[in-house]
Protein backbone atom coordinates (compact mmCIF):
# COMPACT_ATOMS: atom_id res chain seq x y z
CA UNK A 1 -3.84 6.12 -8.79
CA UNK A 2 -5.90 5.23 -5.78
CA UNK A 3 -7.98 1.77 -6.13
CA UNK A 4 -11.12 3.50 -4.98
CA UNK A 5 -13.51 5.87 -7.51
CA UNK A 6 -16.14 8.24 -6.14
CA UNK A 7 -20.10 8.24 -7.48
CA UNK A 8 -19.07 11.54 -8.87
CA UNK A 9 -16.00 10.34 -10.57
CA UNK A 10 -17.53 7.02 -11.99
CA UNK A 11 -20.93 9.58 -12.85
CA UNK A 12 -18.68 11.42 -14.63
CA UNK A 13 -16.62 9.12 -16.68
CA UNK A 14 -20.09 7.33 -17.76
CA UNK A 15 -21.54 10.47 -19.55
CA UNK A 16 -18.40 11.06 -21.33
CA UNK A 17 -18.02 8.28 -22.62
CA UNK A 18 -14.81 7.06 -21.07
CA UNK A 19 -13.16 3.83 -21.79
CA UNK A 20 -14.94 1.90 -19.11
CA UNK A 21 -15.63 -1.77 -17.66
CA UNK A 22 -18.52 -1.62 -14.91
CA UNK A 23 -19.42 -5.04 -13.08
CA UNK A 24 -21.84 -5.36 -10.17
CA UNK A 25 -20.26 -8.17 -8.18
CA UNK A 26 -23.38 -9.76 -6.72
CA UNK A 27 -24.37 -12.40 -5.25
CA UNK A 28 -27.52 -13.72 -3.40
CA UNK A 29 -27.90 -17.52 -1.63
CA UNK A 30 -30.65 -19.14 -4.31
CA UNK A 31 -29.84 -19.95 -7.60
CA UNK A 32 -29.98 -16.88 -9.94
CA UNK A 33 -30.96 -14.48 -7.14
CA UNK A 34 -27.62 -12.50 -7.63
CA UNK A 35 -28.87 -11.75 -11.62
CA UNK A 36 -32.70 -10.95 -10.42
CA UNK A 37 -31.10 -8.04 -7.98
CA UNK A 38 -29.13 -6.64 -10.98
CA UNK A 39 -32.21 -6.63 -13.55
CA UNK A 40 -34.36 -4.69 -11.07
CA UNK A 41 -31.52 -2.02 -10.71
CA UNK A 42 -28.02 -1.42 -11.88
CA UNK A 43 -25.42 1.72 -12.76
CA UNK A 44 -26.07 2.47 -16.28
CA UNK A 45 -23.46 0.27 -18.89
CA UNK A 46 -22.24 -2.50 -15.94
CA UNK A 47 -22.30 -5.72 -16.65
CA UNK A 48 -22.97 -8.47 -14.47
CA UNK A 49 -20.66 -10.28 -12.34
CA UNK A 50 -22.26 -13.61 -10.65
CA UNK A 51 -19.42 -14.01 -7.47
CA UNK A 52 -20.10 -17.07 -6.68
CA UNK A 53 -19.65 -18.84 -9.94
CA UNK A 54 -17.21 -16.31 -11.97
CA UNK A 55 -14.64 -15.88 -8.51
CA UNK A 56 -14.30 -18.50 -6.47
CA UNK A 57 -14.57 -22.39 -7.46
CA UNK A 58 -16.18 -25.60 -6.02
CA UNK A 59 -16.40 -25.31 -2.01
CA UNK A 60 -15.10 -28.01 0.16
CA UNK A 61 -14.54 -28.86 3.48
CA UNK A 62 -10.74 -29.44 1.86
CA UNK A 63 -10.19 -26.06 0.22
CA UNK A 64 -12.95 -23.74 2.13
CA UNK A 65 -16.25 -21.79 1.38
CA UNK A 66 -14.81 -19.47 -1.52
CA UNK A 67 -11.40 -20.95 -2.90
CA UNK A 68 -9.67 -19.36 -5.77
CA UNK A 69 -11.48 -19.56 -9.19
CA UNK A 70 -10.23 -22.11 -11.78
CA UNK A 71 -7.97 -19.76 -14.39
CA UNK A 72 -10.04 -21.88 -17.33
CA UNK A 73 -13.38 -21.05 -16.11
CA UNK A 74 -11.77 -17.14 -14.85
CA UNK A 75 -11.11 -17.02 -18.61
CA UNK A 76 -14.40 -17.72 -19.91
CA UNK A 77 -15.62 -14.97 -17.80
CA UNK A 78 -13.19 -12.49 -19.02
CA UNK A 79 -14.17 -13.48 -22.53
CA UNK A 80 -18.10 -12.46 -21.77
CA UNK A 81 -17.38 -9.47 -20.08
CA UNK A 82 -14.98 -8.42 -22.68
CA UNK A 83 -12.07 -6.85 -19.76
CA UNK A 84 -9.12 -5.14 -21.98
CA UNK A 85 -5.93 -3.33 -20.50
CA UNK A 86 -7.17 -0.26 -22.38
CA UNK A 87 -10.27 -0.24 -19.96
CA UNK A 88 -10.59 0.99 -16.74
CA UNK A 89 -12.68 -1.57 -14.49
CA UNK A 90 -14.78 -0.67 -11.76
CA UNK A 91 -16.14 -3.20 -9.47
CA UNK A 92 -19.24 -2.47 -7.06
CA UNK A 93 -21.77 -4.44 -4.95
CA UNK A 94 -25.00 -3.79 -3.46
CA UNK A 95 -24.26 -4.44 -0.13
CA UNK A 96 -21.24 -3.62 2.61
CA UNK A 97 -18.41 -4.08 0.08
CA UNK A 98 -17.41 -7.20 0.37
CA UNK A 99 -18.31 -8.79 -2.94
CA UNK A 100 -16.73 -6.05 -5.06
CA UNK A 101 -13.42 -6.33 -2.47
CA UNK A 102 -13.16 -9.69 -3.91
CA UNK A 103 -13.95 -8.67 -7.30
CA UNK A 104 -11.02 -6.45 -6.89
CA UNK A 105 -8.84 -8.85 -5.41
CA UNK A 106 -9.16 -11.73 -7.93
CA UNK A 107 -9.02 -9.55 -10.94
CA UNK A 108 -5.89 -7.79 -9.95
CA UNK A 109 -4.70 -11.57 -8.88
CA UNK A 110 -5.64 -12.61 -12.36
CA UNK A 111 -3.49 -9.84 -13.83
CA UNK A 112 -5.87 -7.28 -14.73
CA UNK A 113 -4.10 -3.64 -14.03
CA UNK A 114 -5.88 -0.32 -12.44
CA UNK A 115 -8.95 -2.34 -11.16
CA UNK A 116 -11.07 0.55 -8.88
CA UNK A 117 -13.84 -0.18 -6.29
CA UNK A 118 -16.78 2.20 -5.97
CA UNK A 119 -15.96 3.72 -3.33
CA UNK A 120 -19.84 3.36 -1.12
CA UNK A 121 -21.27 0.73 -3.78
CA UNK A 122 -24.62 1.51 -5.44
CA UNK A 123 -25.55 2.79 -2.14
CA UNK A 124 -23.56 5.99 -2.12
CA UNK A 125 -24.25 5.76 -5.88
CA UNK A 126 -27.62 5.98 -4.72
CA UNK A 127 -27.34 8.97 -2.46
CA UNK A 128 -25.58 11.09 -4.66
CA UNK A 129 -28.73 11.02 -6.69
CA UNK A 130 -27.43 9.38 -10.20
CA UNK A 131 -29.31 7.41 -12.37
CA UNK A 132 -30.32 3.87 -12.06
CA UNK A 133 -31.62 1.22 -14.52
CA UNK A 134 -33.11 -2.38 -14.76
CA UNK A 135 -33.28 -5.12 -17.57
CA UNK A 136 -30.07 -7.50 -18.44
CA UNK A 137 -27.56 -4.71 -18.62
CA UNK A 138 -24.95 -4.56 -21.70
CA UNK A 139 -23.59 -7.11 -23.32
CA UNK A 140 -19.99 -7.86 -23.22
CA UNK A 141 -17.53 -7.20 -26.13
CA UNK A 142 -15.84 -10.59 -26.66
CA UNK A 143 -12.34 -11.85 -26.35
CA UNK A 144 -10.57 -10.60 -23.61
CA UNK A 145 -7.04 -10.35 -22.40
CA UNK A 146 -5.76 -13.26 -20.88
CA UNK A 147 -5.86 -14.30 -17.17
CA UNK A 148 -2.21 -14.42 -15.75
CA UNK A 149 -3.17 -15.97 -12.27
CA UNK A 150 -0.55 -15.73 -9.29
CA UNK A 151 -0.20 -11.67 -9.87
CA UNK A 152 -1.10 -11.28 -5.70
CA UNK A 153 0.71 -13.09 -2.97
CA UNK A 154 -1.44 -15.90 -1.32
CA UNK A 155 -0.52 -18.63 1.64
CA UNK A 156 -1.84 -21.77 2.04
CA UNK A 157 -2.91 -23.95 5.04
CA UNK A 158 0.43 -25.32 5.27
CA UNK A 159 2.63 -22.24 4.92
CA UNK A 160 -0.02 -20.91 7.55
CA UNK A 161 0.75 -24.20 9.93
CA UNK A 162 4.69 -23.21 10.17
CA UNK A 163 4.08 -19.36 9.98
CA UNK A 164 5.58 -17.30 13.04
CA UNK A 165 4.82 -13.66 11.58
CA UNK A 166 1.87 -10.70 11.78
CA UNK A 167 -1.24 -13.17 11.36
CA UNK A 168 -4.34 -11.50 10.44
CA UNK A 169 -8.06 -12.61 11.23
CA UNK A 170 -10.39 -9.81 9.60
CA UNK A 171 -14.10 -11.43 10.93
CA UNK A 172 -15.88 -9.33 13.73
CA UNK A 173 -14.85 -9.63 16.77
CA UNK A 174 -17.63 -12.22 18.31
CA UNK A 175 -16.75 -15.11 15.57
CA UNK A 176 -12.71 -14.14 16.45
CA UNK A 177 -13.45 -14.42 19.79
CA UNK A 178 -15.47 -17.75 19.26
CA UNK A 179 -18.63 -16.42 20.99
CA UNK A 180 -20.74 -17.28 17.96
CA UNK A 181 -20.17 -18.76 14.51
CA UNK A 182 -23.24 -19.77 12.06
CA UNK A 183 -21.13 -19.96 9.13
CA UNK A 184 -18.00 -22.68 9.49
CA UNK A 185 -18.03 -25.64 11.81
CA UNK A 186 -16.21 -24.85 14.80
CA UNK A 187 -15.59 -21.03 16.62
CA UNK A 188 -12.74 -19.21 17.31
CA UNK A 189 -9.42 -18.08 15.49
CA UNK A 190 -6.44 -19.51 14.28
CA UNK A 191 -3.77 -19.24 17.44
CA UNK A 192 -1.56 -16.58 17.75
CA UNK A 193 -4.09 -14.39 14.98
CA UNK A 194 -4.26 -10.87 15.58
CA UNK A 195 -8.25 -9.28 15.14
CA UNK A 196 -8.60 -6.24 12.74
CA UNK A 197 -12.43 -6.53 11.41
CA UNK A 198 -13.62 -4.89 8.32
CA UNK A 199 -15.97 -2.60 10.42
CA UNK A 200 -12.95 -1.16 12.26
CA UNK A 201 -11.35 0.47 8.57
CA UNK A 202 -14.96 1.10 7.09
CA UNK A 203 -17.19 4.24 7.64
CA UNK A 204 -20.41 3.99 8.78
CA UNK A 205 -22.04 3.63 5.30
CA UNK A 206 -19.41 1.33 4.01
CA UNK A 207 -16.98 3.71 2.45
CA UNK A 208 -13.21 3.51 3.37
CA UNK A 209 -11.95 5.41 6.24
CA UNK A 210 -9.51 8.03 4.79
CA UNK A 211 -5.48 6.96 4.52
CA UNK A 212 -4.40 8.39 7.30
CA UNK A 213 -6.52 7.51 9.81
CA UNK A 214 -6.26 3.88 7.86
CA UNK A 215 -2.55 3.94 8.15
CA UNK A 216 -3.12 4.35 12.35
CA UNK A 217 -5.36 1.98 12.86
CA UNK A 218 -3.00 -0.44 11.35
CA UNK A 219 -0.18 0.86 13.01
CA UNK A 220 -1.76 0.08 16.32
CA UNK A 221 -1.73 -3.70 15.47
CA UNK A 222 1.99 -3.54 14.13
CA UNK A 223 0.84 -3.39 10.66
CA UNK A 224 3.57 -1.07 8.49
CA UNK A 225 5.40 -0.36 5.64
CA UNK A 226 8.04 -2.45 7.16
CA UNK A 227 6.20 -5.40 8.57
CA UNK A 228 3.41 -5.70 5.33
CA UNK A 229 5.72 -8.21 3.52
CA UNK A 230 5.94 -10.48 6.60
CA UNK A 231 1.98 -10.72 7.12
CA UNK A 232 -0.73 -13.16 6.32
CA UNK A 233 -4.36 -12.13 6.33
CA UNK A 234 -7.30 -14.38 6.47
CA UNK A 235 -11.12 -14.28 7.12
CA UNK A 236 -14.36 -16.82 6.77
CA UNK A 237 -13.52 -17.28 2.88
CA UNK A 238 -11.35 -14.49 1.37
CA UNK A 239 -14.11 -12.12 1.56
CA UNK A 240 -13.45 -9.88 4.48
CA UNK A 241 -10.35 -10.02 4.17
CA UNK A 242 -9.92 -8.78 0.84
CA UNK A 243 -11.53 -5.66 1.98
CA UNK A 244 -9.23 -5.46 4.93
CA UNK A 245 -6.45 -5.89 1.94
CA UNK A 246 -7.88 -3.02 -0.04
CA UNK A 247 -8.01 -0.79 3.28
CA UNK A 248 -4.45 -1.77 3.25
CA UNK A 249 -3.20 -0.56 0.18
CA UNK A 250 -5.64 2.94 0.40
CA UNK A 251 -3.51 3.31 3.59
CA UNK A 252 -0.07 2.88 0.64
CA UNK A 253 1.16 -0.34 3.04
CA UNK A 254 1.11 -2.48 0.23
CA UNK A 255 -0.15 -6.01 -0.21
CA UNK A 256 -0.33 -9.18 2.60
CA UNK A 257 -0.14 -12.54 1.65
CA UNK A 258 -3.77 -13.62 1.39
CA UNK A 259 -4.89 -16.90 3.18
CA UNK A 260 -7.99 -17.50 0.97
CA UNK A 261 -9.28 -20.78 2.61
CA UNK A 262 -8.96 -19.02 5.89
CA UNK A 263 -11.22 -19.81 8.90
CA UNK A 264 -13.80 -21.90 6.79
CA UNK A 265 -10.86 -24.36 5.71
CA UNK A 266 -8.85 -24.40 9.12
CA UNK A 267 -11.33 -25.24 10.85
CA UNK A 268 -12.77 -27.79 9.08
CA UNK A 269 -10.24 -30.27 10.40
CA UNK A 270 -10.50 -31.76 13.68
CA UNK A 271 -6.49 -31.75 14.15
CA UNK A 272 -6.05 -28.01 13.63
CA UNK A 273 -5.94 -26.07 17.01
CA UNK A 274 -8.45 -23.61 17.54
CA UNK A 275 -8.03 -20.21 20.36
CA UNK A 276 -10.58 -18.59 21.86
CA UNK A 277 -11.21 -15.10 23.65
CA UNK A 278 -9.22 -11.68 22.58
């Protein structure tokens, strides 16, 4: 089963009445911004999904922008949305994809099975002319199944430090480059990182590019079947490069090691070498 679901498709499973999960993975810079978006307007039956708080934990110069959530606090979550392995769950966002890529990332991380992303986000929703509503959204349906964290590979700084394979930076070209950076504290890449932005496996209006063409674009960097296993992939803050990871398995290469602190956590540190240009 792919891990993408069309408007249509989604449309479709709504008005029958389908065994469903729908969270809008938002998330907006002032406090309770990300909830205000999804009261003015949300897909019919989704639930809320604050990104900040419910999938990542405390930021720190030591861990990065976005590190991993807390399982405890995951949990918690999982208990007010009410997710169940007899539910599909279909993440979305309102913007180019990158919140619900992490949605989908951490959940399946946490163990949840057959999470989808909408393919386009609300957007495409949007476009294909289906219905939209305001107000608080529904309410979840208590206890959930339990978070089993650990379910995706990840690297940290360290195994990063004394790594010799396919290294992955997924930010747009000018911060891999080190031209310009507003977001972490020095610019640049990690040395010996590779460049393969989101915009390069995304379609003009933020949909997925189709497998195939997916599967060459990867191929040009030396990204396979093969060499998937011996990869690490990083971005900012695990945010880009989830969606790069998602691109990854549409394109059936499987799943990288995910260096979640990435750029935001490397370069933090005065000690850790920084390379410049392409």
């Amino acid at each position: 089963m792919s891990i993408l679901i069309s408007p249509q498709d989604l449309n479709e499973r709504i008005n029958h009445g389908a065994k469903t999960t729908i969270l809008a993975s938002l998330w907006m810079p002032h406090e309770g911004g990300g909830f205000q978006l999804f009261q003015s307007e949300h897909i019919p039956t989704a639930l809320f999904c604050d990104t900040a708080a419910a999938l990542a934990s405390t930021p720190s110069s030591s861990v990065g922008r976005n590190p991993l959530p807390d399982p405890d606090k995951l949990q918690r979550w999982f208990n007010h949305w009410g997710l169940h392995d007899d539910r599909e769950i279909i993440v979305y966002d309102q913007g180019k994809g990158l919140f619900s890529a992490r949605a989908w990332w951490i959940l399946t991380w946490a163990g949840v099975k057959g999470v989808r992303i909408l393919d386009g986000g609300l957007a495409a929703w949007e476009r294909a002319g289906y219905q939209i509503v305001g107000g608080p959204g529904n309410l979840g349906r208590g206890q959930a199944q339990e978070v089993v964290a650990g379910q995706l590979p990840v690297a940290t700084i360290d195994e990063v430090k004394n790594f010799d394979g396919v290294l992955i930076d997924t930010r747009e070209a000018n911060r891999y480059a080190g031209r310009k950076e507003r977001l972490d504290l020095k610019a640049g890449h990690i040395p010996g990182a590779i460049n393969i932005p989101t915009r390069s496996v995304m379609n003009p209006k933020q949909s997925f590019k189709p497998a195939e063409e997916l599967r060459e674009i990867f191929a040009n960097h030396g990204v396979t079947r093969d060499t998937i296993a011996d990869a690490i992939i990083y971005s900012g803050s695990g945010n880009h490069s989830a969606q790069v990871i998602a691109a990854m398995n549409i394109a059936g290469l499987g799943t990288p090691r995910h260096y979640v602190g990435g750029w935001s956590q490397w370069g933090a540190n005065r000690n850790n070498p920084v390379e410049r240009g392409v």
